[in-house]
N, C-alpha and C. Protein backbone atom coordinates (compact mmCIF):
# COMPACT_ATOMS: atom_id res chain seq x y z
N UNK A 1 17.81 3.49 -7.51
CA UNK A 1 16.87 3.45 -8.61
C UNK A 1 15.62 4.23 -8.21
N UNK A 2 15.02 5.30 -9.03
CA UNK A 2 13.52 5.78 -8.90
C UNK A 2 12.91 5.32 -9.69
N UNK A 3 11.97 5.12 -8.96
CA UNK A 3 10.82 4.70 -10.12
C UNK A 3 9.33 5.54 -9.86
N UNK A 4 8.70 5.65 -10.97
CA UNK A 4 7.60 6.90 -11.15
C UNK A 4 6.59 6.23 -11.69
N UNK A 5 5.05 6.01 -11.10
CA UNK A 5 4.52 5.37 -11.58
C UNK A 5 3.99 5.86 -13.60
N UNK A 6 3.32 4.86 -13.80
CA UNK A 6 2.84 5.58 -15.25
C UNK A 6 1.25 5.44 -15.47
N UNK A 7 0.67 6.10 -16.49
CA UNK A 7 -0.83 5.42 -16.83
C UNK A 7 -1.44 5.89 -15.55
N UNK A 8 -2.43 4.97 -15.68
CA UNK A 8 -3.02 4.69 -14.26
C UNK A 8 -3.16 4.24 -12.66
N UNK A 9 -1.67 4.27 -12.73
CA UNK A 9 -0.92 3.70 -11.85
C UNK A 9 -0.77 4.71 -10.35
N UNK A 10 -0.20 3.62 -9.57
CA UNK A 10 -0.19 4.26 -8.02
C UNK A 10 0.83 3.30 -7.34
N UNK A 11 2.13 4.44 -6.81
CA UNK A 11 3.05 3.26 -6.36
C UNK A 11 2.65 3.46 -4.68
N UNK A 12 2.83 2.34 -3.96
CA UNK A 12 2.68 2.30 -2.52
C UNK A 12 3.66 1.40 -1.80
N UNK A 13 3.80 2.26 -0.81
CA UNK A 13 5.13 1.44 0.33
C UNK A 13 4.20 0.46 1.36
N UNK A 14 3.87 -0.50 1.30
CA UNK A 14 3.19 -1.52 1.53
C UNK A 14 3.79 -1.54 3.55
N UNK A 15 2.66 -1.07 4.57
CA UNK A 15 3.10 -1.34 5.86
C UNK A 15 3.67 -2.98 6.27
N UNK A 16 4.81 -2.30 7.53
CA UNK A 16 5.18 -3.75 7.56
C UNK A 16 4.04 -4.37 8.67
N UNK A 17 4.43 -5.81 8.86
CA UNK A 17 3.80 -6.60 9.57
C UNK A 17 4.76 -6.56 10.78
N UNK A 18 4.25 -6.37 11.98
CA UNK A 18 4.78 -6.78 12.87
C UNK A 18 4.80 -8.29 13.52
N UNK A 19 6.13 -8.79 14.03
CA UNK A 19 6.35 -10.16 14.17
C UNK A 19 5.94 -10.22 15.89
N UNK A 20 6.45 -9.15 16.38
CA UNK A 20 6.00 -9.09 17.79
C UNK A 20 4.42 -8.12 18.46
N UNK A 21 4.06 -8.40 19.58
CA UNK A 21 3.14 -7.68 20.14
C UNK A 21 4.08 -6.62 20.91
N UNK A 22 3.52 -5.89 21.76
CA UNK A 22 4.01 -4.73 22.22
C UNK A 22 4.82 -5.21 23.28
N UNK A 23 4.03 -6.69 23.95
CA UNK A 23 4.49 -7.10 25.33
C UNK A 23 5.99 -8.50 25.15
N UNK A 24 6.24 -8.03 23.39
CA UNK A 24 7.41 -8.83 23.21
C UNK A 24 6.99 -10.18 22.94
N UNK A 25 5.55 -10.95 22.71
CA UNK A 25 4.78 -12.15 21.86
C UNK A 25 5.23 -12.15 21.26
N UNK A 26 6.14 -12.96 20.70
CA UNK A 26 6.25 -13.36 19.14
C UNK A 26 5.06 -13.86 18.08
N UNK A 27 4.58 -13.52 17.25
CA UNK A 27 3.20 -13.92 16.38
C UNK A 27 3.72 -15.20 15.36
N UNK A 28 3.30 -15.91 15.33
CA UNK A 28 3.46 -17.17 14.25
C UNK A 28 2.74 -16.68 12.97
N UNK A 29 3.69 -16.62 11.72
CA UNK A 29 4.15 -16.37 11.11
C UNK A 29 2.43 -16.93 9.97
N UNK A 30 2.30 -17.97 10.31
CA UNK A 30 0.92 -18.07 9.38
C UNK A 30 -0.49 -17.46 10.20
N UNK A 31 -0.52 -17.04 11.45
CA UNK A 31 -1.35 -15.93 12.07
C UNK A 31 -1.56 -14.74 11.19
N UNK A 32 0.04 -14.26 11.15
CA UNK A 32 -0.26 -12.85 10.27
C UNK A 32 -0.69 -13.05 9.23
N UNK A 33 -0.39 -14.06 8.11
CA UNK A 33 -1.09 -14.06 7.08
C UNK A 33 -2.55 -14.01 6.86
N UNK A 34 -3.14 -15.12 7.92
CA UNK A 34 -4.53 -15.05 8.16
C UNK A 34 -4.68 -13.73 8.23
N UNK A 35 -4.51 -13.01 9.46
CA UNK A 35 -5.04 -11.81 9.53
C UNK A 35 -4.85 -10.73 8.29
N UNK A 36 -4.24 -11.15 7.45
CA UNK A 36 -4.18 -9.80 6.17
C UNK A 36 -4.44 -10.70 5.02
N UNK A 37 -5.43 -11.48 4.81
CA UNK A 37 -5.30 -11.99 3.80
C UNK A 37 -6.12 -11.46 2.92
N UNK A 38 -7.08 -10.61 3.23
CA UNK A 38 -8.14 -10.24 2.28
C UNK A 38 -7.61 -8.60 2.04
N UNK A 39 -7.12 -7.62 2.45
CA UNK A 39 -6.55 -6.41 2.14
C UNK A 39 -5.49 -6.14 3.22
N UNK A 40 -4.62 -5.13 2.73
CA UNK A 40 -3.28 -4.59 3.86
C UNK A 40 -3.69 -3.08 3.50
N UNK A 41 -3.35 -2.59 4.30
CA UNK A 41 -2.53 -0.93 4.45
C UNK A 41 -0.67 -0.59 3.81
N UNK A 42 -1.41 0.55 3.43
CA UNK A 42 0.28 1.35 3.00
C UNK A 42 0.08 2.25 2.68
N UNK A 43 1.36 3.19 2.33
CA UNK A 43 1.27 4.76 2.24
C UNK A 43 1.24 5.00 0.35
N UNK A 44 0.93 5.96 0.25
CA UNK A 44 0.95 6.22 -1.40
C UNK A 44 2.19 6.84 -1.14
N UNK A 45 3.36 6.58 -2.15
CA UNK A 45 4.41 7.56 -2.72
C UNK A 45 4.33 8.38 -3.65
N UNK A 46 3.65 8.06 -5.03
CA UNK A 46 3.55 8.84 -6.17
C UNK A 46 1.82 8.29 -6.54
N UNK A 47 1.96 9.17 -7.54
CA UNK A 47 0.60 9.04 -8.00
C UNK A 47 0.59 9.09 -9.49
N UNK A 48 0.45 8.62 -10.76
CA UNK A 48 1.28 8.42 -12.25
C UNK A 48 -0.13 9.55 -12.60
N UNK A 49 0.50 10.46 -13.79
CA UNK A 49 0.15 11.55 -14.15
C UNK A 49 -1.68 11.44 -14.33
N UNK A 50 -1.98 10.03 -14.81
CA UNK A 50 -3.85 10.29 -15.17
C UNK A 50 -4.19 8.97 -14.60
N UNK A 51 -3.99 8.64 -13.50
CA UNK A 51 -4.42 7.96 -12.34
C UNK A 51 -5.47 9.13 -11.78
N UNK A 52 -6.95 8.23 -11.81
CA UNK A 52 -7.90 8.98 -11.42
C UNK A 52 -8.54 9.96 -12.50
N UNK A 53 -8.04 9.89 -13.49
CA UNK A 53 -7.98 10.83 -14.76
C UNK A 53 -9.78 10.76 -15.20
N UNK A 54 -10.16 9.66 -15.26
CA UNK A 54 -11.56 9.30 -15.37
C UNK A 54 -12.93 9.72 -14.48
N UNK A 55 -12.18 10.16 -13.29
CA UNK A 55 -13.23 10.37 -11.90
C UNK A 55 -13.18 12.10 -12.19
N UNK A 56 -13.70 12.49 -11.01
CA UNK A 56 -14.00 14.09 -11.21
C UNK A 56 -13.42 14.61 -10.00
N UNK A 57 -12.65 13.54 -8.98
CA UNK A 57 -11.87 13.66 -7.94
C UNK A 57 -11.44 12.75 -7.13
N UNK A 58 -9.90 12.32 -7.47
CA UNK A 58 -8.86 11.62 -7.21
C UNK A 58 -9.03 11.22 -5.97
N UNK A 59 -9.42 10.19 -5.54
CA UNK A 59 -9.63 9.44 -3.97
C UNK A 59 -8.25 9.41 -3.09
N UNK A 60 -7.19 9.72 -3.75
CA UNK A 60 -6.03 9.00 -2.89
C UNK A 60 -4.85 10.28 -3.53
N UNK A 61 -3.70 10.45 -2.53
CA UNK A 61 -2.64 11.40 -3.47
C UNK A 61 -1.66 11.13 -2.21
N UNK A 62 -0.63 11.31 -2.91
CA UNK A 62 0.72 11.23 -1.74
C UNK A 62 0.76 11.62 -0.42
N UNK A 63 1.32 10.47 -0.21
CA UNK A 63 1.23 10.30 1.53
C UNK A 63 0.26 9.79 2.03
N UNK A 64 -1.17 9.53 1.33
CA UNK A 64 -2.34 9.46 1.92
C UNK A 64 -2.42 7.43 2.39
N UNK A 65 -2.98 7.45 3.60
CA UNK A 65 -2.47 5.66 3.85
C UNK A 65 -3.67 5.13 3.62
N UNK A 66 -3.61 4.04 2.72
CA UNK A 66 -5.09 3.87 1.68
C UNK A 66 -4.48 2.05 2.44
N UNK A 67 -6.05 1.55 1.91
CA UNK A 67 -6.34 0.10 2.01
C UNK A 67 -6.45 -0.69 0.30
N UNK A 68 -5.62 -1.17 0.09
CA UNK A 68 -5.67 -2.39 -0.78
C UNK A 68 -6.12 -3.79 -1.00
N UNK A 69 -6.33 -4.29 -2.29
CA UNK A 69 -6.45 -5.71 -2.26
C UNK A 69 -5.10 -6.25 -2.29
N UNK A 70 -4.85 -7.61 -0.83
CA UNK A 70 -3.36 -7.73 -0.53
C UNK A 70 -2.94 -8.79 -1.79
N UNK A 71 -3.34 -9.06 -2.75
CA UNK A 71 -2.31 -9.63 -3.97
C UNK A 71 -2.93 -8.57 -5.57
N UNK A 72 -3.08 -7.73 -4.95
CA UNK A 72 -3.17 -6.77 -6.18
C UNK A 72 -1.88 -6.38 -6.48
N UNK A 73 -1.92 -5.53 -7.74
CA UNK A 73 -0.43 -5.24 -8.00
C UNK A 73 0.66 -5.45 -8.41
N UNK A 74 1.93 -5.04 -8.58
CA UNK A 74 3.52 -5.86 -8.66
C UNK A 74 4.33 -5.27 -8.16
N UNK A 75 5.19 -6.15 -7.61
CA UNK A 75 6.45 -5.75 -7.08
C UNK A 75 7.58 -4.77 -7.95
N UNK A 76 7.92 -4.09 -7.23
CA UNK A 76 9.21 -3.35 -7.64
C UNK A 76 10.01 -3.81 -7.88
N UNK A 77 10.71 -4.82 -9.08
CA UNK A 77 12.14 -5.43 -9.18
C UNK A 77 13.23 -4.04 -8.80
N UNK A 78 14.57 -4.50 -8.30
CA UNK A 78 15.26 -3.81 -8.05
C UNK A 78 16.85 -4.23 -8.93
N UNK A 79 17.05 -4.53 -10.46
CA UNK A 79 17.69 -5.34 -11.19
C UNK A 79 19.06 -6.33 -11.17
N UNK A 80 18.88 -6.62 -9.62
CA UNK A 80 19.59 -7.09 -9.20
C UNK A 80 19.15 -8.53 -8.84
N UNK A 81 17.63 -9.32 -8.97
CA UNK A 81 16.92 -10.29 -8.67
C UNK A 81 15.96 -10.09 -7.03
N UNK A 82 16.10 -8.68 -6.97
CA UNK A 82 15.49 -8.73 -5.55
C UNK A 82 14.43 -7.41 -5.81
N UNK A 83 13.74 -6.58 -4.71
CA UNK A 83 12.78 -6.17 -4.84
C UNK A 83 13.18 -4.40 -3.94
N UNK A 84 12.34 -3.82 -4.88
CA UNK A 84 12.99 -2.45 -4.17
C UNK A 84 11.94 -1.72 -2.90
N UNK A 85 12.56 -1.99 -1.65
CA UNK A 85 11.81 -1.15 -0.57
C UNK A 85 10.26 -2.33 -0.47
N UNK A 86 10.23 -3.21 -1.22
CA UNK A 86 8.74 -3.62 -1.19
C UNK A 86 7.70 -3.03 -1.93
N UNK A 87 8.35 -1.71 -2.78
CA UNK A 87 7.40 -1.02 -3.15
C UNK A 87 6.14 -1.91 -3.94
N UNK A 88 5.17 -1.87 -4.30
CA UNK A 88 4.06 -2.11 -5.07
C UNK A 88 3.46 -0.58 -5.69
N UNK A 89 3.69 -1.50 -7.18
CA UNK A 89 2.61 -0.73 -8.13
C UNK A 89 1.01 -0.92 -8.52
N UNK A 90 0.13 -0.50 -8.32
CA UNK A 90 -1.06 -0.64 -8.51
C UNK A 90 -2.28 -0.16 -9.83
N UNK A 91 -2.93 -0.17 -9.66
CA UNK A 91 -3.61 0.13 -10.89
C UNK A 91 -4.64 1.28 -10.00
N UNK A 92 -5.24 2.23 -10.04
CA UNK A 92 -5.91 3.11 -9.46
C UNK A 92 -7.27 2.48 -8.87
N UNK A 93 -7.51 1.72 -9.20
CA UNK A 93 -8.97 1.43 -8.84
C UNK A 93 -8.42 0.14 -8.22
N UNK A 94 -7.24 -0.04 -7.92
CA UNK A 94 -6.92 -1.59 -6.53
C UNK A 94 -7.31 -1.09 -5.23
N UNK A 95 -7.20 0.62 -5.39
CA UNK A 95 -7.22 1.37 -3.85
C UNK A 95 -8.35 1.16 -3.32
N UNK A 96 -8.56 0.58 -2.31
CA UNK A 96 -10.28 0.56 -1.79
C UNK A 96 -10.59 1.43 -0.47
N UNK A 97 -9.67 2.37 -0.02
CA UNK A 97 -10.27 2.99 0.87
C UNK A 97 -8.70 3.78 1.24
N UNK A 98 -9.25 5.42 1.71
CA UNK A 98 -7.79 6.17 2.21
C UNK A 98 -8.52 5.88 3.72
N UNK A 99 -7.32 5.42 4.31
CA UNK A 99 -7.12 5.47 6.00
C UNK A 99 -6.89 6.68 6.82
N UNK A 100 -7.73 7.43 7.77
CA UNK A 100 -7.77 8.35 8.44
C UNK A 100 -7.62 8.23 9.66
N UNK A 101 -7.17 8.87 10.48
CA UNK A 101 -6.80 8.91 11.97
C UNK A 101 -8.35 9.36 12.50
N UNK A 102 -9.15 9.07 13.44
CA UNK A 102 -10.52 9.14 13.83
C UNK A 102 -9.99 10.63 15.44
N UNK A 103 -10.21 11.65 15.47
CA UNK A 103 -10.26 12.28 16.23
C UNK A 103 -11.75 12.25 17.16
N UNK A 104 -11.36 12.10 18.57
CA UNK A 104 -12.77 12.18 19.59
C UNK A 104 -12.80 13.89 19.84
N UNK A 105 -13.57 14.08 19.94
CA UNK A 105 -14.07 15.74 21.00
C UNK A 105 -14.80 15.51 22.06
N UNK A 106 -13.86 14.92 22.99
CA UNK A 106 -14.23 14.92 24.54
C UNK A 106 -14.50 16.23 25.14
């Protein structure tokens, strides 16, 4: 199934949570929630044709890994009773920040 956002819309592949630390910790399961309860990270997939249509320059565009509010949005049904990839659809103005890699010049 594809799906393409519409309107004002913005679909995003929502990052996963990791269950372990690097050193093989397992994390308890209501930890992670705490820690993401107020926004998550994910990547933009599409961007729906007049998303941003109102501004004078589009904050966010494919691929770009933006910060969300973490119960903004809806799930991707996948019409089978389950959910496709996790995707989330958004409304353009749920995006609260594109995520950048910080380069040093040592």
């Amino acid at each position: 199934m594809k799906v393409k956002p519409c309107g004002y819309r913005v679909l995003i592949r929502p990052d996963t949570v990791e269950e372990k630390t690097k050193s093989g910790i397992i994390i308890h399961q209501e930890s992670i929630n705490k820690e993401q309860k107020a926004q998550v990270l994910g990547t933009v997939i599409d961007v729906a044709e007049y998303a941003y249509h109102e501004y004078a320059i589009p904050w966010c565009k494919t691929g770009d890994r933006v910060l969300y509010q973490r119960y903004s949005g809806m799930r991707v049904p996948d019409g089978k009773g389950g959910f496709i990839e996790e995707l989330l659809i958004l409304n353009d103005q749920d995006v609260t920040a594109v995520v950048t890699e910080e380069t040093t010049n040592d």
